[in-house]
Protein backbone atom coordinates (compact mmCIF):
# COMPACT_ATOMS: atom_id res chain seq x y z
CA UNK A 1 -11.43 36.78 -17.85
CA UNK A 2 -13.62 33.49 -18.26
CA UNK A 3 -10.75 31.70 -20.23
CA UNK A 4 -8.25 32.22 -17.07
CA UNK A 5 -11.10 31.36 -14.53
CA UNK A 6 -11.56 28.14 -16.31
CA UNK A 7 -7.43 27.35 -16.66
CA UNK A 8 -7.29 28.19 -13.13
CA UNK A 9 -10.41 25.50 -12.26
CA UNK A 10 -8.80 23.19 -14.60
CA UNK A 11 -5.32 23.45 -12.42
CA UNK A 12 -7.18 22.77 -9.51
CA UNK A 13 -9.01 19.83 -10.72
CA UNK A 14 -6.08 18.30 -12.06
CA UNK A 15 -4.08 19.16 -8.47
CA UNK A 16 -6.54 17.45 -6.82
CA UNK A 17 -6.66 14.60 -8.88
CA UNK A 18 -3.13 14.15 -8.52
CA UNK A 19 -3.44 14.25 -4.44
CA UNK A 20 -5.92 12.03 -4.73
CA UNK A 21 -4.27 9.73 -7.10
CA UNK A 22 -0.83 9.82 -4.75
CA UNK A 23 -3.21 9.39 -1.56
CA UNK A 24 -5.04 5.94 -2.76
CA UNK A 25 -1.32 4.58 -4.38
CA UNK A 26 0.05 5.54 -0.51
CA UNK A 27 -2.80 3.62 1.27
CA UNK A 28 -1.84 1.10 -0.80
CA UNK A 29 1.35 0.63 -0.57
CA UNK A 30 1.47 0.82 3.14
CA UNK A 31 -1.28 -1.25 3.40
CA UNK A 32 0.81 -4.30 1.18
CA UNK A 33 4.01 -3.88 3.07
CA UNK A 34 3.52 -6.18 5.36
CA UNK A 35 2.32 -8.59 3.29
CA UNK A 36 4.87 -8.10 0.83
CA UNK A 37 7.90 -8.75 3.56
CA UNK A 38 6.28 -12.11 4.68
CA UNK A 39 6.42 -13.29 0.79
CA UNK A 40 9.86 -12.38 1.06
CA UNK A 41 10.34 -14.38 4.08
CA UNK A 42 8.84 -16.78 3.23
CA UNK A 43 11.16 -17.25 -0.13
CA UNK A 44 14.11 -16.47 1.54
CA UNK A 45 13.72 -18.89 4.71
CA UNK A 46 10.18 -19.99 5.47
CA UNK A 47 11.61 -21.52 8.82
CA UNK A 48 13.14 -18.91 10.41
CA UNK A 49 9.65 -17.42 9.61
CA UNK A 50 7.43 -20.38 11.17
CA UNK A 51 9.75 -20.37 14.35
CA UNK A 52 8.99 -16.57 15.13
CA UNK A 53 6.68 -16.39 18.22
CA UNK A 54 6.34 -20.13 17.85
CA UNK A 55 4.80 -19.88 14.17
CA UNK A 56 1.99 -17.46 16.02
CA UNK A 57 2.44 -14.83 13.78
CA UNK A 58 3.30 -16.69 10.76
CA UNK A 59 -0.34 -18.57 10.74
CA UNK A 60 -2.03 -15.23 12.18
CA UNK A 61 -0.82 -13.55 8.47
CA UNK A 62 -1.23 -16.62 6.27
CA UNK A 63 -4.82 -16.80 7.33
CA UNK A 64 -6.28 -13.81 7.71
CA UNK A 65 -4.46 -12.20 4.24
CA UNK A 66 -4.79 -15.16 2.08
């Protein structure tokens, strides 16, 4: 009885380590995205990039996530 108590406490642990483990990479990801599509821009064609909202949003990015 004890050893399937403790398999099924183990299961759980490791299920919630996993959630938690796909929760942080999530935040992560989504929270990069828009950074990541900027460097893109920015390789692909930086003045396409500095002429969007007159370069508004370009410098608002560049400056606060550098």
């Amino acid at each position: 009885m004890d050893d399937a108590l403790q398999r099924v406490r183990q299961r759980r642990k490791k299920r919630d380590a996993t959630r938690m483990m796909i929760s942080l990479i999530s935040m992560y990801l989504i929270t990069n995205t828009p950074n990541l599509l900027i460097t893109f821009w920015e390789h692909i064609h930086i003045d396409s990039l500095r002429g969007v909202a007159d370069g508004l949003m370009y410098r608002y990015y560049s400056f606060n996530w550098s």
